[in-house]
PDB file of N, CA and C in Angstrom:
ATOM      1  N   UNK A   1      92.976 108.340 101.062  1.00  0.00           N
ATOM      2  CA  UNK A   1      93.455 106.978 100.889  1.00  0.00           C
ATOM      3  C   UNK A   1      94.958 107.007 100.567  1.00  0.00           C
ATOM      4  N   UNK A   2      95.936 106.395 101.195  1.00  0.00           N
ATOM      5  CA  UNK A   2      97.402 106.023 101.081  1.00  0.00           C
ATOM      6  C   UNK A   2      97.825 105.316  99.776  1.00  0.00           C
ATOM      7  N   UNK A   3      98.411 106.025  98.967  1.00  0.00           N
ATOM      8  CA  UNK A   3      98.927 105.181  97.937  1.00  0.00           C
ATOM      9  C   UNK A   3     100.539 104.990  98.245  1.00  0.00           C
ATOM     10  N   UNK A   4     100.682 103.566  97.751  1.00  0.00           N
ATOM     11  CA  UNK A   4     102.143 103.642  98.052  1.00  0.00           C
ATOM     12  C   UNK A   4     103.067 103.291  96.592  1.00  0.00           C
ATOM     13  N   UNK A   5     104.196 103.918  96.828  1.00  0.00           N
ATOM     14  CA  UNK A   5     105.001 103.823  95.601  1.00  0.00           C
ATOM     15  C   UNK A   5     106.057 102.603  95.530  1.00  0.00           C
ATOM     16  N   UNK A   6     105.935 101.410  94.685  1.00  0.00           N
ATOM     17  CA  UNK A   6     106.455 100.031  94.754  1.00  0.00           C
ATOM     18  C   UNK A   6     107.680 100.063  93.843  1.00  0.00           C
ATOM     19  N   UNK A   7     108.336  99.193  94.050  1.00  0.00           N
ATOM     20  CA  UNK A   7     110.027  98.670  93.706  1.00  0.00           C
ATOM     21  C   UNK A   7     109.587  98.225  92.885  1.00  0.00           C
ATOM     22  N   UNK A   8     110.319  98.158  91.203  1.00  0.00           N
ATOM     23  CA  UNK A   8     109.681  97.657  90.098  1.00  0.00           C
ATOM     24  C   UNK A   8     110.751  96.376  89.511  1.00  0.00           C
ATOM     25  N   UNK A   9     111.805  96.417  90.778  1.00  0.00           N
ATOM     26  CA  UNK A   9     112.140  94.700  90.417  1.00  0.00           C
ATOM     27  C   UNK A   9     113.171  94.827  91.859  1.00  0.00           C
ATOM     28  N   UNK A  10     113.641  93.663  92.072  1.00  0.00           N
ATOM     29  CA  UNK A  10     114.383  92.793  93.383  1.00  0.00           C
ATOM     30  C   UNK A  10     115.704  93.810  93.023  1.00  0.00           C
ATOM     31  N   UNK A  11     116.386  94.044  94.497  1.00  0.00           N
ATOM     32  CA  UNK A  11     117.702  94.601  94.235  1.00  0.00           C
ATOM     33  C   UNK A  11     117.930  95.420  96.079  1.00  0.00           C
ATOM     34  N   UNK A  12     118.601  96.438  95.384  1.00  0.00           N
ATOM     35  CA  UNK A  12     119.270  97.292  96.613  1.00  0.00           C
ATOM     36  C   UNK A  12     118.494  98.438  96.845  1.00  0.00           C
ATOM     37  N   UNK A  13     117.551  98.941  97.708  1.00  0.00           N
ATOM     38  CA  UNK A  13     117.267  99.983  98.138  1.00  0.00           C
ATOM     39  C   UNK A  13     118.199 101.127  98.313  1.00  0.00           C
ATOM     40  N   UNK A  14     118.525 102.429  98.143  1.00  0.00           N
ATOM     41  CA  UNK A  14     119.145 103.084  98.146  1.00  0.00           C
ATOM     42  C   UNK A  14     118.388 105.053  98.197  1.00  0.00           C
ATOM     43  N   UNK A  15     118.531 105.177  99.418  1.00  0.00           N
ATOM     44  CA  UNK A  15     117.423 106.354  99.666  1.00  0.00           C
ATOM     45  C   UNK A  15     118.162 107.692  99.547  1.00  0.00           C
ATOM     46  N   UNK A  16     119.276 107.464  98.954  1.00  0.00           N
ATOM     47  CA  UNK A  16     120.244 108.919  98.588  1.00  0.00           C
ATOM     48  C   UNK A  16     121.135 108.645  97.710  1.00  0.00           C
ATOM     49  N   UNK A  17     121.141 109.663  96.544  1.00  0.00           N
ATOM     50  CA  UNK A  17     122.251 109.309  95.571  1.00  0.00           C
ATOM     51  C   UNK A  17     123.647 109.347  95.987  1.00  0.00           C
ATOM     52  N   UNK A  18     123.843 109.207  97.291  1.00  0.00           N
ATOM     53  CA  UNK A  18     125.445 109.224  97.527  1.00  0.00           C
ATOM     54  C   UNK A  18     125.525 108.956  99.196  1.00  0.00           C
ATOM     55  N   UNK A  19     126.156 108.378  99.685  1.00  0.00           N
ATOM     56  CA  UNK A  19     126.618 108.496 100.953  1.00  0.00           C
ATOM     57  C   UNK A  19     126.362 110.075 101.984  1.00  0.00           C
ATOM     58  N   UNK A  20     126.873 111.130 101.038  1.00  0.00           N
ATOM     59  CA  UNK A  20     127.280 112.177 101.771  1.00  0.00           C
ATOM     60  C   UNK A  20     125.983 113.162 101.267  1.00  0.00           C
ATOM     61  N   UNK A  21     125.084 112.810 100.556  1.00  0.00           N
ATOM     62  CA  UNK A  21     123.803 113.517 100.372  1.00  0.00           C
ATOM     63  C   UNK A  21     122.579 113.208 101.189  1.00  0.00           C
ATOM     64  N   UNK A  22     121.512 114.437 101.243  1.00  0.00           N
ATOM     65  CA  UNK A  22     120.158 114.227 101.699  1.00  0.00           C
ATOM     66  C   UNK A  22     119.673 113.107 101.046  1.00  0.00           C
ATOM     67  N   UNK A  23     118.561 112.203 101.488  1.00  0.00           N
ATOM     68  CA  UNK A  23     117.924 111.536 101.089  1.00  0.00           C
ATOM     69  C   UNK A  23     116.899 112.350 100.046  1.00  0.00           C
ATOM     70  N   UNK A  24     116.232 111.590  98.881  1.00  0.00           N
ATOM     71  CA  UNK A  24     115.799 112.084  97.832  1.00  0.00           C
ATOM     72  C   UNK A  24     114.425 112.862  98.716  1.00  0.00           C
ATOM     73  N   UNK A  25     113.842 111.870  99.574  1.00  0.00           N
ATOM     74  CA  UNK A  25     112.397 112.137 100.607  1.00  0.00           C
ATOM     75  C   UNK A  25     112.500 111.922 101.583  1.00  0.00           C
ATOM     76  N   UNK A  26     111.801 112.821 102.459  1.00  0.00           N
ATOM     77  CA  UNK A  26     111.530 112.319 103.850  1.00  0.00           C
ATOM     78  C   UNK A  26     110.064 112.766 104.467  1.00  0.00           C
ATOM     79  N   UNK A  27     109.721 111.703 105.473  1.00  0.00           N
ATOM     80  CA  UNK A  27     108.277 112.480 105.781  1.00  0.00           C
ATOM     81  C   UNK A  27     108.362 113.586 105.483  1.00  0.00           C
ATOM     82  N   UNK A  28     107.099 113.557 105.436  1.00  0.00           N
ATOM     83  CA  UNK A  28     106.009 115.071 105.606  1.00  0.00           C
ATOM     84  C   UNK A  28     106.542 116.048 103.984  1.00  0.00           C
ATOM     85  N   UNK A  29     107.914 115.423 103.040  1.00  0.00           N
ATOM     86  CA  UNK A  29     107.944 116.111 102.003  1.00  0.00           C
ATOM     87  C   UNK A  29     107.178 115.890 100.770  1.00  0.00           C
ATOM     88  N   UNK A  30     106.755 116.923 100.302  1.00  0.00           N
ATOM     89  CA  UNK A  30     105.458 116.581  98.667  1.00  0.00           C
ATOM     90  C   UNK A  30     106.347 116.298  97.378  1.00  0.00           C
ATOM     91  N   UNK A  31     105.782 115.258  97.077  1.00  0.00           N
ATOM     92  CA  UNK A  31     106.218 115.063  95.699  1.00  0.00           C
ATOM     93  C   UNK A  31     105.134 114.771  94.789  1.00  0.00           C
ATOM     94  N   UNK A  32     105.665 115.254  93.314  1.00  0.00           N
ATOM     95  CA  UNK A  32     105.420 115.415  92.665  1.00  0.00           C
ATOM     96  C   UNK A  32     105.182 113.894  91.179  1.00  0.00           C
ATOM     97  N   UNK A  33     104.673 113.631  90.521  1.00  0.00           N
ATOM     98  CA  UNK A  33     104.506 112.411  89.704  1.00  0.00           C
ATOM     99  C   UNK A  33     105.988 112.725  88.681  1.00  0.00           C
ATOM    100  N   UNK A  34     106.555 111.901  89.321  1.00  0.00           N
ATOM    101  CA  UNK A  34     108.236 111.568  88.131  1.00  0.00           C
ATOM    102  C   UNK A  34     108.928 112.485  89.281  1.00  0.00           C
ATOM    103  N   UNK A  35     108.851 112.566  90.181  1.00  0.00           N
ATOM    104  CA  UNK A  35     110.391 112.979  91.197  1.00  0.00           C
ATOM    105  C   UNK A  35     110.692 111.527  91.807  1.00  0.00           C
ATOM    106  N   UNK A  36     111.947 111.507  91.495  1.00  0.00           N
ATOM    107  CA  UNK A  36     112.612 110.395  92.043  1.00  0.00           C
ATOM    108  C   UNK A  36     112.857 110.157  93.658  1.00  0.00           C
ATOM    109  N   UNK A  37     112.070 109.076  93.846  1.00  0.00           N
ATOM    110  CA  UNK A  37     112.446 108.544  95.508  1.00  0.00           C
ATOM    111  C   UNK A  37     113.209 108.081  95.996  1.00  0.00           C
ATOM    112  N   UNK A  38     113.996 107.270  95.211  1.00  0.00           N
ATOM    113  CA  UNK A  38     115.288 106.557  95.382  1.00  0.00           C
ATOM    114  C   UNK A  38     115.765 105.758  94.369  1.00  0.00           C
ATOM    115  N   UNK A  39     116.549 105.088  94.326  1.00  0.00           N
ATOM    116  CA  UNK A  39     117.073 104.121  93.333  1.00  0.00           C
ATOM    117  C   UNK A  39     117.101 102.583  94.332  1.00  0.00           C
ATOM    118  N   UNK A  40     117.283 101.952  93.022  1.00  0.00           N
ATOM    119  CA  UNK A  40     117.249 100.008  92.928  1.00  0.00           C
ATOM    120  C   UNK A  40     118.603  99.851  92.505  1.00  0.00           C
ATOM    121  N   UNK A  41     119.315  99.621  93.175  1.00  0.00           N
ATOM    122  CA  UNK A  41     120.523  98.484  92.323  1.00  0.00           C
ATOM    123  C   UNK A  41     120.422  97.485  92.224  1.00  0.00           C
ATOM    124  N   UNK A  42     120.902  97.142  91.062  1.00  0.00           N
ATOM    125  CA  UNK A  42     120.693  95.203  90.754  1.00  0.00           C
ATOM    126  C   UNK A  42     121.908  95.501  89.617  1.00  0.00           C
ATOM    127  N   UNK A  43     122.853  94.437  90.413  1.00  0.00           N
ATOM    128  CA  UNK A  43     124.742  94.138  89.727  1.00  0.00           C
ATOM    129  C   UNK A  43     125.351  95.248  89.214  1.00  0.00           C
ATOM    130  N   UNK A  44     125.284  96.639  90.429  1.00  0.00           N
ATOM    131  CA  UNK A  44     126.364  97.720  89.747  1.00  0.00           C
ATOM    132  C   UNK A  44     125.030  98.895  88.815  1.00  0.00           C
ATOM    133  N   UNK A  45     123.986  98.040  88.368  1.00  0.00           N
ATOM    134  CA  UNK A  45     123.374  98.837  87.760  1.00  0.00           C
ATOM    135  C   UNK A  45     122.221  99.996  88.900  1.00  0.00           C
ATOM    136  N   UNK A  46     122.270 101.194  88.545  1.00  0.00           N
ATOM    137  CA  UNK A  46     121.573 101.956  88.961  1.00  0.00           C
ATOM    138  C   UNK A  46     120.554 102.218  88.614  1.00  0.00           C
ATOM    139  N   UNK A  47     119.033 101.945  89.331  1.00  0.00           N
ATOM    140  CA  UNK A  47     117.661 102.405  88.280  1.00  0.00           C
ATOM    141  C   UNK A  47     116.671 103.470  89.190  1.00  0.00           C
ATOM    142  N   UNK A  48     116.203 104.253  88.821  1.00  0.00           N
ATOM    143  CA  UNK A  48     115.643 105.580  89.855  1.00  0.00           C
ATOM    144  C   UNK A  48     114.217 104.997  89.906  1.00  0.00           C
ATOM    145  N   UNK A  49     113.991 105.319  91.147  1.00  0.00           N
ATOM    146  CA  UNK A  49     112.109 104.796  91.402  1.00  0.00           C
ATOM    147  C   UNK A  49     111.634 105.693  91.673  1.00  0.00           C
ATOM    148  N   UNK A  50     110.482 106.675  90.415  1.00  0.00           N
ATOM    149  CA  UNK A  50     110.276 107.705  90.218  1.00  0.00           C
ATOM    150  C   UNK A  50     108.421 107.584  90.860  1.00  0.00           C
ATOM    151  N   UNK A  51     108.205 108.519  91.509  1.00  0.00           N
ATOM    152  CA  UNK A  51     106.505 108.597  92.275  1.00  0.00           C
ATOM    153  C   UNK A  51     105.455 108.488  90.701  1.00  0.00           C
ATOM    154  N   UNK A  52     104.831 107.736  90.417  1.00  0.00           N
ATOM    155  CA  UNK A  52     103.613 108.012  89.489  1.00  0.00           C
ATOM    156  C   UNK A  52     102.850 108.917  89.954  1.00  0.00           C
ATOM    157  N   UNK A  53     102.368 109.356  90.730  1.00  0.00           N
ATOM    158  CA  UNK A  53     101.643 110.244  91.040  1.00  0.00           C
ATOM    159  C   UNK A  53     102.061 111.228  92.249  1.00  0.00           C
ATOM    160  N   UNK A  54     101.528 112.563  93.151  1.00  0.00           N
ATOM    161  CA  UNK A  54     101.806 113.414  93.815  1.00  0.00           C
ATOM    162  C   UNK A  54     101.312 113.061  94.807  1.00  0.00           C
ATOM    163  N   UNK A  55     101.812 113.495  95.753  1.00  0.00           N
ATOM    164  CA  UNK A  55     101.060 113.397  97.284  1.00  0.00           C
ATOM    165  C   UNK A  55     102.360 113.930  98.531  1.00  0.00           C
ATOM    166  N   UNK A  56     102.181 113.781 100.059  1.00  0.00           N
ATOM    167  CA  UNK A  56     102.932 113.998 100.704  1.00  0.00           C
ATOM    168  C   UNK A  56     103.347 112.681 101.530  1.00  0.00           C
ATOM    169  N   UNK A  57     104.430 112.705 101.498  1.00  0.00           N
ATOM    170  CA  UNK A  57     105.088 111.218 102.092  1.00  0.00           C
ATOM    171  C   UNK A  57     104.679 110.878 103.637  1.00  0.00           C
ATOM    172  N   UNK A  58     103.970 110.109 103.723  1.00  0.00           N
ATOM    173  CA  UNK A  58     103.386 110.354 104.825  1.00  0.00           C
ATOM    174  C   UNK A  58     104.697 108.839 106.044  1.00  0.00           C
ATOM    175  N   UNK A  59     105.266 107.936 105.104  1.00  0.00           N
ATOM    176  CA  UNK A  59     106.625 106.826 105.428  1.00  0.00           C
ATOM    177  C   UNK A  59     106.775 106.473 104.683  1.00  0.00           C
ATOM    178  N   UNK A  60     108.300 106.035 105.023  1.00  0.00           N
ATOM    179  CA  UNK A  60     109.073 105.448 104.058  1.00  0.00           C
ATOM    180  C   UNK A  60     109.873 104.339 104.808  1.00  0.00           C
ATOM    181  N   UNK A  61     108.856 103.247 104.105  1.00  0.00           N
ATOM    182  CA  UNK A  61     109.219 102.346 104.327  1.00  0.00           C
ATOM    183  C   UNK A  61     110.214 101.016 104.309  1.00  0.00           C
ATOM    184  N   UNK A  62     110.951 101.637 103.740  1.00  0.00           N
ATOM    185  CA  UNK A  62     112.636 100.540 103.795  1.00  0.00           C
ATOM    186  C   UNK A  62     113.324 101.350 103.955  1.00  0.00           C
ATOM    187  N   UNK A  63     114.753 101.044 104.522  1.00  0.00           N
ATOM    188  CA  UNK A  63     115.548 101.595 105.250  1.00  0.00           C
ATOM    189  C   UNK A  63     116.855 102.017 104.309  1.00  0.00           C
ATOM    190  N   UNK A  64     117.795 102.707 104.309  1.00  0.00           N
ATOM    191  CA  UNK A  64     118.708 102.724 103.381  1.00  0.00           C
ATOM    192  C   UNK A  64     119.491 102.109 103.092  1.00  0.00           C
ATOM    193  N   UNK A  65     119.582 100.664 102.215  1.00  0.00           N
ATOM    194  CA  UNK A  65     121.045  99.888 102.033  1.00  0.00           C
ATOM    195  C   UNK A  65     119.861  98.811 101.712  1.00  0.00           C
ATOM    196  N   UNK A  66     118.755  98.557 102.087  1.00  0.00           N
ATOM    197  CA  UNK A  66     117.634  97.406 102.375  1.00  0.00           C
ATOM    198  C   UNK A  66     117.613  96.551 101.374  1.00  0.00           C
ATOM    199  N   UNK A  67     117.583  95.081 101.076  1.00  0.00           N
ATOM    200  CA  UNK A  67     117.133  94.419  99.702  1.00  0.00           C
ATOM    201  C   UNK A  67     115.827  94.635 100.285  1.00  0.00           C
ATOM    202  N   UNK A  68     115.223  95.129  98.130  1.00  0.00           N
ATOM    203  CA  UNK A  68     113.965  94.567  98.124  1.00  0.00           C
ATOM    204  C   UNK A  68     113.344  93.740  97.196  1.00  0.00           C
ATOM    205  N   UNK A  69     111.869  93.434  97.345  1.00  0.00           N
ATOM    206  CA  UNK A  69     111.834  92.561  96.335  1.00  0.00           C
ATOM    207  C   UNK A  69     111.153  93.191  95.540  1.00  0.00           C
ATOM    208  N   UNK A  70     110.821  92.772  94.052  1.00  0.00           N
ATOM    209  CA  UNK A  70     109.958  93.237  93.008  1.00  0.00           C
ATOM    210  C   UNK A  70     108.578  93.424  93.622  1.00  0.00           C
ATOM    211  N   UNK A  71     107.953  94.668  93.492  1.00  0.00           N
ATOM    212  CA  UNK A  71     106.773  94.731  94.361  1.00  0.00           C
ATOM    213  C   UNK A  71     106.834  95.317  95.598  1.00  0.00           C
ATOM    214  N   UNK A  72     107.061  95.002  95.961  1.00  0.00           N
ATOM    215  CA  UNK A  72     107.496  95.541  97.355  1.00  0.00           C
ATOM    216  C   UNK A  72     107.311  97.114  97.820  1.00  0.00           C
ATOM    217  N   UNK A  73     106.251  97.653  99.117  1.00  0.00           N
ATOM    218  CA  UNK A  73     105.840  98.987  99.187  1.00  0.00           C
ATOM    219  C   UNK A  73     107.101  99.664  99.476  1.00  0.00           C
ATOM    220  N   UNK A  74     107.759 100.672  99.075  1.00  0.00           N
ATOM    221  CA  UNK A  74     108.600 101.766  99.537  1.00  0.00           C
ATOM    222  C   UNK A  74     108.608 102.920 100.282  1.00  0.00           C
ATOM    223  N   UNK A  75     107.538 103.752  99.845  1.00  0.00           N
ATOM    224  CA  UNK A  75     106.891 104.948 100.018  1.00  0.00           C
ATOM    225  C   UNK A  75     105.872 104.582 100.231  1.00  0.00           C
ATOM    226  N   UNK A  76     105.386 105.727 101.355  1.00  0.00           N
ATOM    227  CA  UNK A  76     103.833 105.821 101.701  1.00  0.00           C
ATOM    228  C   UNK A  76     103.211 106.896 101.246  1.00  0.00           C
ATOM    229  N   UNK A  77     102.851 107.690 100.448  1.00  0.00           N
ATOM    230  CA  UNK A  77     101.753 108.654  99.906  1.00  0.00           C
ATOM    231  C   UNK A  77     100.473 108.863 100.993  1.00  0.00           C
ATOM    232  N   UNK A  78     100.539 110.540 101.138  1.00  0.00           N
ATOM    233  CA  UNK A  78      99.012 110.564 101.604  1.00  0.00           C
ATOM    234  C   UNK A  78      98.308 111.412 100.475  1.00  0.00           C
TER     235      UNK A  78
END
């Protein structure tokens, strides 16, 4: 069963800590419960959206730069 890992408030999707870095995940990579998937900005502020639980990313579903909303699926877990 697919669990997916959700945005825990409205803001900026952001799938790499920097312009010139790898993205935190990409398919087919395993993570672990508290490895960070990406970050949320909301006004300058930076907040990391860390996996609750392990699995292998099976998509990732918003794109890099994306608004999202509170709730909202990010990650796909298999």
């Amino acid at each position: 069963m697919a669990q997916t890992i959700k945005s825990p408030m409205p803001g900026t999707f952001y799938r790499r800590p920097d312009p010139e870095s790898d993205p935190f995940v990409n398919e087919g990579d395993e993570v672990s419960a508290g490895d960070t998937v990406g970050l949320i900005e909301v006004m300058k502020s930076f907040h990391e959206v860390k996996a609750e639980e392990g699995g292998t990313v099976s998509k990732v579903l918003v794109e890099d730069e994306d608004p999202v909303g509170a709730g909202q699926d990010l990650v796909e877990l298999a």
